[in-house]
Protein backbone atom coordinates (compact mmCIF):
# COMPACT_ATOMS: atom_id res chain seq x y z
CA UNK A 1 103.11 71.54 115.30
CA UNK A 2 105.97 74.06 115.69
CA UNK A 3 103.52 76.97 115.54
CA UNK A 4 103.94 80.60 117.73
CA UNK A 5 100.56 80.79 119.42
CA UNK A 6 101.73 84.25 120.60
CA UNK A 7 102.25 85.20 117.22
CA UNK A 8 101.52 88.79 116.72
CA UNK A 9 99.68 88.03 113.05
CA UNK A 10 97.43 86.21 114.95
CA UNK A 11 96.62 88.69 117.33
CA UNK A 12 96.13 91.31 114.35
CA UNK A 13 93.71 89.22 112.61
CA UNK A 14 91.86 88.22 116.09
CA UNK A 15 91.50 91.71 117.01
CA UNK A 16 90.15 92.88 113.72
CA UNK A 17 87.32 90.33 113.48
CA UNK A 18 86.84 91.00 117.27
CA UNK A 19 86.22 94.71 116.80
CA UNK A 20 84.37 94.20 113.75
CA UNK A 21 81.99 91.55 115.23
CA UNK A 22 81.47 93.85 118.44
CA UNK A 23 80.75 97.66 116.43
CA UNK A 24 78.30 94.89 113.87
CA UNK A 25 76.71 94.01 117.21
CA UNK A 26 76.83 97.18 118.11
CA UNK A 27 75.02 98.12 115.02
CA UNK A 28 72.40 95.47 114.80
CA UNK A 29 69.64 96.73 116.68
CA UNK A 30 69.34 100.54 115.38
CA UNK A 31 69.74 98.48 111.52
CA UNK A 32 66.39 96.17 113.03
CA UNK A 33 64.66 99.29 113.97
CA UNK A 34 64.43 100.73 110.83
CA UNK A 35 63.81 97.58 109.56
CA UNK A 36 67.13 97.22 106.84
CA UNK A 37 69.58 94.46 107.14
CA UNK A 38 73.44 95.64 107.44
CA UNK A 39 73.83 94.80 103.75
CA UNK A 40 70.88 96.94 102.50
CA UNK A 41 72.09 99.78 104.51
CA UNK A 42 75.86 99.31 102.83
CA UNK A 43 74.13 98.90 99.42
CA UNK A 44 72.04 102.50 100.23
CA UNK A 45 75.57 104.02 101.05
CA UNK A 46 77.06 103.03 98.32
CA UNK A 47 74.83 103.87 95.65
CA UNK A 48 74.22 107.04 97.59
CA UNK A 49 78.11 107.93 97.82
CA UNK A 50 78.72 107.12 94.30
CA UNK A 51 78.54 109.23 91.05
CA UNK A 52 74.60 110.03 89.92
CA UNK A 53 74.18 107.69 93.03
CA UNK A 54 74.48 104.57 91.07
CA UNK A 55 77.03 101.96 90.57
CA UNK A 56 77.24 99.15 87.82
CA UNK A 57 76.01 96.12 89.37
CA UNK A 58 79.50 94.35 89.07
CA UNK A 59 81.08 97.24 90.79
CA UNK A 60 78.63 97.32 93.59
CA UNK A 61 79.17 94.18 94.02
CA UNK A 62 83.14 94.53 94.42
CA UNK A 63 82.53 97.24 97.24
CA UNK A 64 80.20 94.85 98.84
CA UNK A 65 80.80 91.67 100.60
CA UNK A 66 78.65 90.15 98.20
CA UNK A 67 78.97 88.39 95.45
CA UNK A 68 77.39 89.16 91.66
CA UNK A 69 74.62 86.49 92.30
CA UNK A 70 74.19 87.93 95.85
CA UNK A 71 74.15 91.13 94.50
CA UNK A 72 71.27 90.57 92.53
CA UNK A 73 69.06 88.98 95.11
CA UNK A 74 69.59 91.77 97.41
CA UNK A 75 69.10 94.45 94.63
CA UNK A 76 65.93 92.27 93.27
CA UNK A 77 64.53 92.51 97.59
CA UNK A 78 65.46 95.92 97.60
CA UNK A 79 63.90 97.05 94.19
CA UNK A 80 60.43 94.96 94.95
CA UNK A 81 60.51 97.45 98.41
CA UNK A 82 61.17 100.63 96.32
CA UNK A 83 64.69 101.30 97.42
CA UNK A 84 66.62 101.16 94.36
CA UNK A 85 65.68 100.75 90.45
CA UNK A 86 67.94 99.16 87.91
CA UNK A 87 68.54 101.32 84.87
CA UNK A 88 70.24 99.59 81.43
CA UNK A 89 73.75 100.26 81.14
CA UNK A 90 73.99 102.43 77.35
CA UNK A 91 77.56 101.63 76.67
CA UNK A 92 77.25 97.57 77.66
CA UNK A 93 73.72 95.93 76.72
CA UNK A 94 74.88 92.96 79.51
CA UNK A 95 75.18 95.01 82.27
CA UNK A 96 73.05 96.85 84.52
CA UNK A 97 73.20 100.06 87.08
CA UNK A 98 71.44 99.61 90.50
CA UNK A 99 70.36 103.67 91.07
CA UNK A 100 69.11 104.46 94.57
CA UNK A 101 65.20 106.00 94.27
CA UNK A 102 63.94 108.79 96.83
CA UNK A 103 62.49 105.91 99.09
CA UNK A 104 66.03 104.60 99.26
CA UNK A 105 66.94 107.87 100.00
CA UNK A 106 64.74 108.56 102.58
CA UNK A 107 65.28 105.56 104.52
CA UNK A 108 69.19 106.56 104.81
CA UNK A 109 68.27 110.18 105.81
CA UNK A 110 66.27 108.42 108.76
CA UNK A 111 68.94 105.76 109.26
CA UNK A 112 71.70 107.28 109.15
CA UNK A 113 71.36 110.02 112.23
CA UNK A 114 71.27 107.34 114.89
CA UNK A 115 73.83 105.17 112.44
CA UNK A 116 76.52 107.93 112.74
CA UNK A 117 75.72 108.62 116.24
CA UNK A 118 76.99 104.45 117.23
CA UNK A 119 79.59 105.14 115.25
CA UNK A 120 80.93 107.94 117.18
CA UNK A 121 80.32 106.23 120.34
CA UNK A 122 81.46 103.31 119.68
CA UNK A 123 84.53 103.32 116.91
CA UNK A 124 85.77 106.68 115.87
CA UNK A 125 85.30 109.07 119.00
CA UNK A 126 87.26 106.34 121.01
CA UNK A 127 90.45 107.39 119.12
CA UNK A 128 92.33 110.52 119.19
CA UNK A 129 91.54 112.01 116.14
CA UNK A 130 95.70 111.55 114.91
CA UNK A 131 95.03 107.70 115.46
CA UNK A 132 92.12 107.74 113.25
CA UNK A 133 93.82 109.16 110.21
CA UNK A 134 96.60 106.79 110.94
CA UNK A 135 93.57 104.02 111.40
CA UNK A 136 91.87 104.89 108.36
CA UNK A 137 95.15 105.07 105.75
CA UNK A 138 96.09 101.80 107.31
CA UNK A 139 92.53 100.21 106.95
CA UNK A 140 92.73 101.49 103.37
CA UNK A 141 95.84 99.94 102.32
CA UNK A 142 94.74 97.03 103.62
CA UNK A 143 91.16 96.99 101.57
CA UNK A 144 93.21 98.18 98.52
CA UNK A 145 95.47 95.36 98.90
CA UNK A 146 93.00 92.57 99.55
CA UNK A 147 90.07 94.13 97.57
CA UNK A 148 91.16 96.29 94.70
CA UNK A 149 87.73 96.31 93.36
CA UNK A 150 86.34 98.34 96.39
CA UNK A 151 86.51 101.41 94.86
CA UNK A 152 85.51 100.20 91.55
CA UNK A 153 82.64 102.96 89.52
CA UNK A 154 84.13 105.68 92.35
CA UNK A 155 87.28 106.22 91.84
CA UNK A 156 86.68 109.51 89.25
CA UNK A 157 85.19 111.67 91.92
CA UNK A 158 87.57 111.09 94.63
CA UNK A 159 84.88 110.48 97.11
CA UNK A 160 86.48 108.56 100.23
CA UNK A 161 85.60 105.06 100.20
């Protein structure tokens, strides 16, 4: 093995799953609290970010870590709790829009307070706020790169993914 250990690729990627693990971790306990797992909470501010705050189920699941099957078992858990509906798609009889509902609503406005407040303390307000725009265009040629379907049922309002 002729391999660099002290190869500074490795130390990118190390570092970003490290600081990713540590703000999840971070994150965990206020999620438990209001009782919504980390993906419920991304599928809430998704659909609630995103045009008549509802996204085609393939396209919320390429701005999710999930996949289409995973998807629909969390949008199946979610709808059974009253936190999103599905609604037919008019122009494609195969697909589906997952819309969030005023419960699903409500449970972000009482989430996302204490949410927002973590994520001052512990990601954003620990950078100068020049390193942050630098962060963020960074982070989002990165997700462009490796995930062009991120932004996909967003991308006509402009809204900041």
């Amino acid at each position: 093995m002729n391999t660099d250990l002290d190869d500074p690729r490795l130390t990118a990627v190390g570092l970003l799953a490290e600081a990713y693990t540590g703000l999840m971790n971070r994150l965990a306990a206020q999620f438990e609290e209001h009782r919504v797992s980390p993906v419920e909470f991304e599928v809430l501010m998704r659909l609630a970010r995103s045009p008549g705050h509802r996204l085609r189920m393939t396209d919320l699941a390429g701005q999710t870590t999930l996949s289409t099957s995973g998807v629909t078992r969390v949008v199946d858990r979610m709808e059974r709790d009253g936190m999103v509906r599905r609604e037919a798609c008019p122009s494609d009889r195969r697909s589906s829009y997952a819309v969030i509902t005023e419960a699903g609503q409500e449970r972000l406005a009482q989430v996302l307070p204490g949410h927002l407040e973590l994520v001052q303390r512990w990601y954003v307000g620990l950078l100068p706020e020049s390193r942050l725009t630098e962060l963020l265009d960074s982070l989002r040629t990165i997700r462009d790169a490796v995930n062009p379907c991120a932004t996909a049922g967003s991308a006509e309002t402009g809204t900041p993914a």
